[in-house]
C-alpha atoms as a PDB file:
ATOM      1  CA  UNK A   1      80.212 215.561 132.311  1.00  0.00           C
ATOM      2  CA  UNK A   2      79.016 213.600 135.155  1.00  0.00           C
ATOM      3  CA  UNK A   3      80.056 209.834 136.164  1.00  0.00           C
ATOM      4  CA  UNK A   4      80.376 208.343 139.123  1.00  0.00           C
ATOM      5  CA  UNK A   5      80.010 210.734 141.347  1.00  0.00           C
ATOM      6  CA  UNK A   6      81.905 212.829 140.299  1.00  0.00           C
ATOM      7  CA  UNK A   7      81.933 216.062 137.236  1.00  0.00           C
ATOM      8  CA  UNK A   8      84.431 216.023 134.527  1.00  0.00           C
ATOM      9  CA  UNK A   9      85.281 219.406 132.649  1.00  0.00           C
ATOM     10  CA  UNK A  10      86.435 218.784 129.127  1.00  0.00           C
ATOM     11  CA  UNK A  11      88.201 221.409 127.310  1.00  0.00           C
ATOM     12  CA  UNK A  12      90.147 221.454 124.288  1.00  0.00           C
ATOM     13  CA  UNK A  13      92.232 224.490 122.471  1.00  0.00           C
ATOM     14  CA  UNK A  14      93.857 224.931 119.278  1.00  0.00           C
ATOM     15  CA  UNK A  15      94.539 226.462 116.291  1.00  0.00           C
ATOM     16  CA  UNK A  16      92.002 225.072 113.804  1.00  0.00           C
ATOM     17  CA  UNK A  17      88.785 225.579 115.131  1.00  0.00           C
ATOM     18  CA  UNK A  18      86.565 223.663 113.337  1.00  0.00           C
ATOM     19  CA  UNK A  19      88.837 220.555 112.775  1.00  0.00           C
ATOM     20  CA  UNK A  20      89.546 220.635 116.858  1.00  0.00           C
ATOM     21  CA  UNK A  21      85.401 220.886 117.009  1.00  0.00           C
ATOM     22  CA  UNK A  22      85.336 217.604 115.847  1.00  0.00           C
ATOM     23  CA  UNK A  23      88.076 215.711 117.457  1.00  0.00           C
ATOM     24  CA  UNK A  24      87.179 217.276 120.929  1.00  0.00           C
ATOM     25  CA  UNK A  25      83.507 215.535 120.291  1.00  0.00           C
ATOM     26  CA  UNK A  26      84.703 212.793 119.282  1.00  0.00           C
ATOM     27  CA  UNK A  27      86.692 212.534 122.273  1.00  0.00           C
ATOM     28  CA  UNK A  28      83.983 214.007 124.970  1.00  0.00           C
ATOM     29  CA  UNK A  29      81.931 211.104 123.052  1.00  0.00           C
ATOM     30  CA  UNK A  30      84.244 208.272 123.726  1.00  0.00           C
ATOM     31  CA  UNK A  31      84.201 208.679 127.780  1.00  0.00           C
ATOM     32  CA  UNK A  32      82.535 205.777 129.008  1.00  0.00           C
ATOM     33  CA  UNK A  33      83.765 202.967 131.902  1.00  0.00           C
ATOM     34  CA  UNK A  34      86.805 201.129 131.065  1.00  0.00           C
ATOM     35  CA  UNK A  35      86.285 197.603 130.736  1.00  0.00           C
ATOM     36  CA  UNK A  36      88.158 195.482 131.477  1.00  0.00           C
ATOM     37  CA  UNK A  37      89.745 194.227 127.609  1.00  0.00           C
ATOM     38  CA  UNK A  38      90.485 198.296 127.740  1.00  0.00           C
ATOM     39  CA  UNK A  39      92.623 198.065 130.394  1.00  0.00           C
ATOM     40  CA  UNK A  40      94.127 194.937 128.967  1.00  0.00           C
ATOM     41  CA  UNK A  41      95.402 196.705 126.174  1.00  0.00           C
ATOM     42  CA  UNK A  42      96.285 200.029 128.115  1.00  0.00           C
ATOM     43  CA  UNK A  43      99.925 200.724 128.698  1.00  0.00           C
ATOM     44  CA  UNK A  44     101.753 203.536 130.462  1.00  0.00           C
ATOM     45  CA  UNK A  45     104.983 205.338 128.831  1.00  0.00           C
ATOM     46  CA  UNK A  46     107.861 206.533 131.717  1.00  0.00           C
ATOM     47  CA  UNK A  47     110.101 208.868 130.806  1.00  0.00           C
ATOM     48  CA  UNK A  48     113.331 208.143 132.295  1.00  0.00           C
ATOM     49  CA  UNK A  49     117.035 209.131 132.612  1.00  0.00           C
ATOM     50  CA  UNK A  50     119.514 206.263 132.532  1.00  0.00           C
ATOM     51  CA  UNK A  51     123.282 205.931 132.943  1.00  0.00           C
ATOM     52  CA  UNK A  52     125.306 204.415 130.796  1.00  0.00           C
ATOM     53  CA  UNK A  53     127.701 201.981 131.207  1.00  0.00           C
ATOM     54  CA  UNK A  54     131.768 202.843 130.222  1.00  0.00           C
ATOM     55  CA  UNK A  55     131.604 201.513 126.607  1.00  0.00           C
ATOM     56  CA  UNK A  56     128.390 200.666 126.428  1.00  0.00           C
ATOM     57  CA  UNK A  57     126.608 200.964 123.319  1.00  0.00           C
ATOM     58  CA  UNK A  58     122.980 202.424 122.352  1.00  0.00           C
ATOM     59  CA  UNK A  59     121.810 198.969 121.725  1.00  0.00           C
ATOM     60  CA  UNK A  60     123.268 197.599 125.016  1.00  0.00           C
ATOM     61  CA  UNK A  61     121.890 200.197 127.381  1.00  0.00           C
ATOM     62  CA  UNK A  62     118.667 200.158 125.127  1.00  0.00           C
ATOM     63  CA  UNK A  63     118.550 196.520 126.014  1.00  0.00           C
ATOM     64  CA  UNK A  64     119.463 196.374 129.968  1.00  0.00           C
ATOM     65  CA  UNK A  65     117.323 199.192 130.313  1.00  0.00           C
ATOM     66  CA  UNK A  66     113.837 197.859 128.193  1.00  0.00           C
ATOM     67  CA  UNK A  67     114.049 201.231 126.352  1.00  0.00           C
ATOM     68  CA  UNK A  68     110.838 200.976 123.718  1.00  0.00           C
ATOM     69  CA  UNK A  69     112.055 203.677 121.585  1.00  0.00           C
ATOM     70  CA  UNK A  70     114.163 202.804 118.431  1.00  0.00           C
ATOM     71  CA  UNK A  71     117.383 204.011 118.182  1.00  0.00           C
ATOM     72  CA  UNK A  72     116.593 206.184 116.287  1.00  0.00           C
ATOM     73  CA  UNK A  73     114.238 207.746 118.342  1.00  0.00           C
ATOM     74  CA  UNK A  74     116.196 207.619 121.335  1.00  0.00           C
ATOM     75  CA  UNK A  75     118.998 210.151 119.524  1.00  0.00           C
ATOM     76  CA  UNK A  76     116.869 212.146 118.257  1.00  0.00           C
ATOM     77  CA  UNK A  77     115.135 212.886 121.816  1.00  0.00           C
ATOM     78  CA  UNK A  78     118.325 213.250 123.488  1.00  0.00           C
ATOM     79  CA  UNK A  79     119.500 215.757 120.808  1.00  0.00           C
ATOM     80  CA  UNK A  80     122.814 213.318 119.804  1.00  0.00           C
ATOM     81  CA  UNK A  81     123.842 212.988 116.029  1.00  0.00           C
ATOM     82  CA  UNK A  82     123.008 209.632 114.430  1.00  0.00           C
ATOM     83  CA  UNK A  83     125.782 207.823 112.724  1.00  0.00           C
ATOM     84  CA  UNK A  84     128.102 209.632 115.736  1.00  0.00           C
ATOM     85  CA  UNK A  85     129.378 207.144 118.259  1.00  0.00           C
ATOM     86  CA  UNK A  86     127.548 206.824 121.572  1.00  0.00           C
ATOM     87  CA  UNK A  87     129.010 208.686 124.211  1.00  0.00           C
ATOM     88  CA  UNK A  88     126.198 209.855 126.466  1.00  0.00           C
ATOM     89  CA  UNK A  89     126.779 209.672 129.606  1.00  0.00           C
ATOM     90  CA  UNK A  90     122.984 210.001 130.995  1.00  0.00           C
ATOM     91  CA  UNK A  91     120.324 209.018 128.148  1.00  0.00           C
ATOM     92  CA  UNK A  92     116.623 209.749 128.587  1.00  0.00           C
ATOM     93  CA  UNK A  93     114.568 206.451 127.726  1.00  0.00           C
ATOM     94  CA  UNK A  94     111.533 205.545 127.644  1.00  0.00           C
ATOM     95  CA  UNK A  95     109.917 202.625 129.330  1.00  0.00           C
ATOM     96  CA  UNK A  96     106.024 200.763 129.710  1.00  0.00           C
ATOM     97  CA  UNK A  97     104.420 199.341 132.079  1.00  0.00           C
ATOM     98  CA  UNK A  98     100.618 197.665 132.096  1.00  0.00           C
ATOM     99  CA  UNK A  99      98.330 199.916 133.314  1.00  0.00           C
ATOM    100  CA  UNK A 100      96.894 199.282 136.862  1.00  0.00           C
ATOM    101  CA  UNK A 101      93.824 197.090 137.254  1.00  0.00           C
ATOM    102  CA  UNK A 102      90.193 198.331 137.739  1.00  0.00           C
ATOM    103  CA  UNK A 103      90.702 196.216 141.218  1.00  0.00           C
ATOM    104  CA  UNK A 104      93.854 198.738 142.001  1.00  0.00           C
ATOM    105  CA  UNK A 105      91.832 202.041 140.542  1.00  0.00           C
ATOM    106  CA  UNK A 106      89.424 201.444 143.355  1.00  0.00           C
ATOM    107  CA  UNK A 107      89.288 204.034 145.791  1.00  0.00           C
ATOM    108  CA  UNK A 108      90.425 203.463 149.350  1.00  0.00           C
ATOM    109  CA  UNK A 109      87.222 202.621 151.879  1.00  0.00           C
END
């Protein structure tokens, strides 16, 4: 798919062929130039590995840390039993951040 310059290659794989047929058009369909209320809304997800704090609590390190998954989430990606007291000592967490600007995407010249 050519844009700017440049040649895209699409590909998508799966299981179900004809259900992936249509949500890899749909998808090939939908690349177009971001504007800029898309980047608005876009947000990136970090995976990262915190340490926590002697005592400290899911909710507290989920806090001081601006962890966006529930806590729920967060033991069941870190393989912990809920209902179990906390006692991680390194907890993988994820964080956001807004997405850079079309200004920042430009290339270097």
């Amino acid at each position: 798919m050519p844009f700017r310059g440049f040649v895209y290659r699409i590909g998508c794989a799966g299981s179900d062929a004809r259900r992936l047929e249509a949500l890899c058009t749909s998808v090939t369909r939908s690349f177009r130039p971001l504007t800029p209320e898309l980047l608005a809304g876009a947000h990136e997800r970090r995976l990262h590995v915190a340490a926590a704090r002697s005592g400290e609590s899911l909710a507290e390190l989920s806090a001081r840390t601006a962890n966006l998954w529930s806590p729920l989430e967060t033991v069941a990606w870190n393989g912990l039993e809920a209902g179990r007291a906390f006692a991680a000592a390194l907890t993988a967490i994820m964080t956001g951040v807004a997405y850079a600007t079309s200004a920042e995407m430009a290339p270097n010249s």
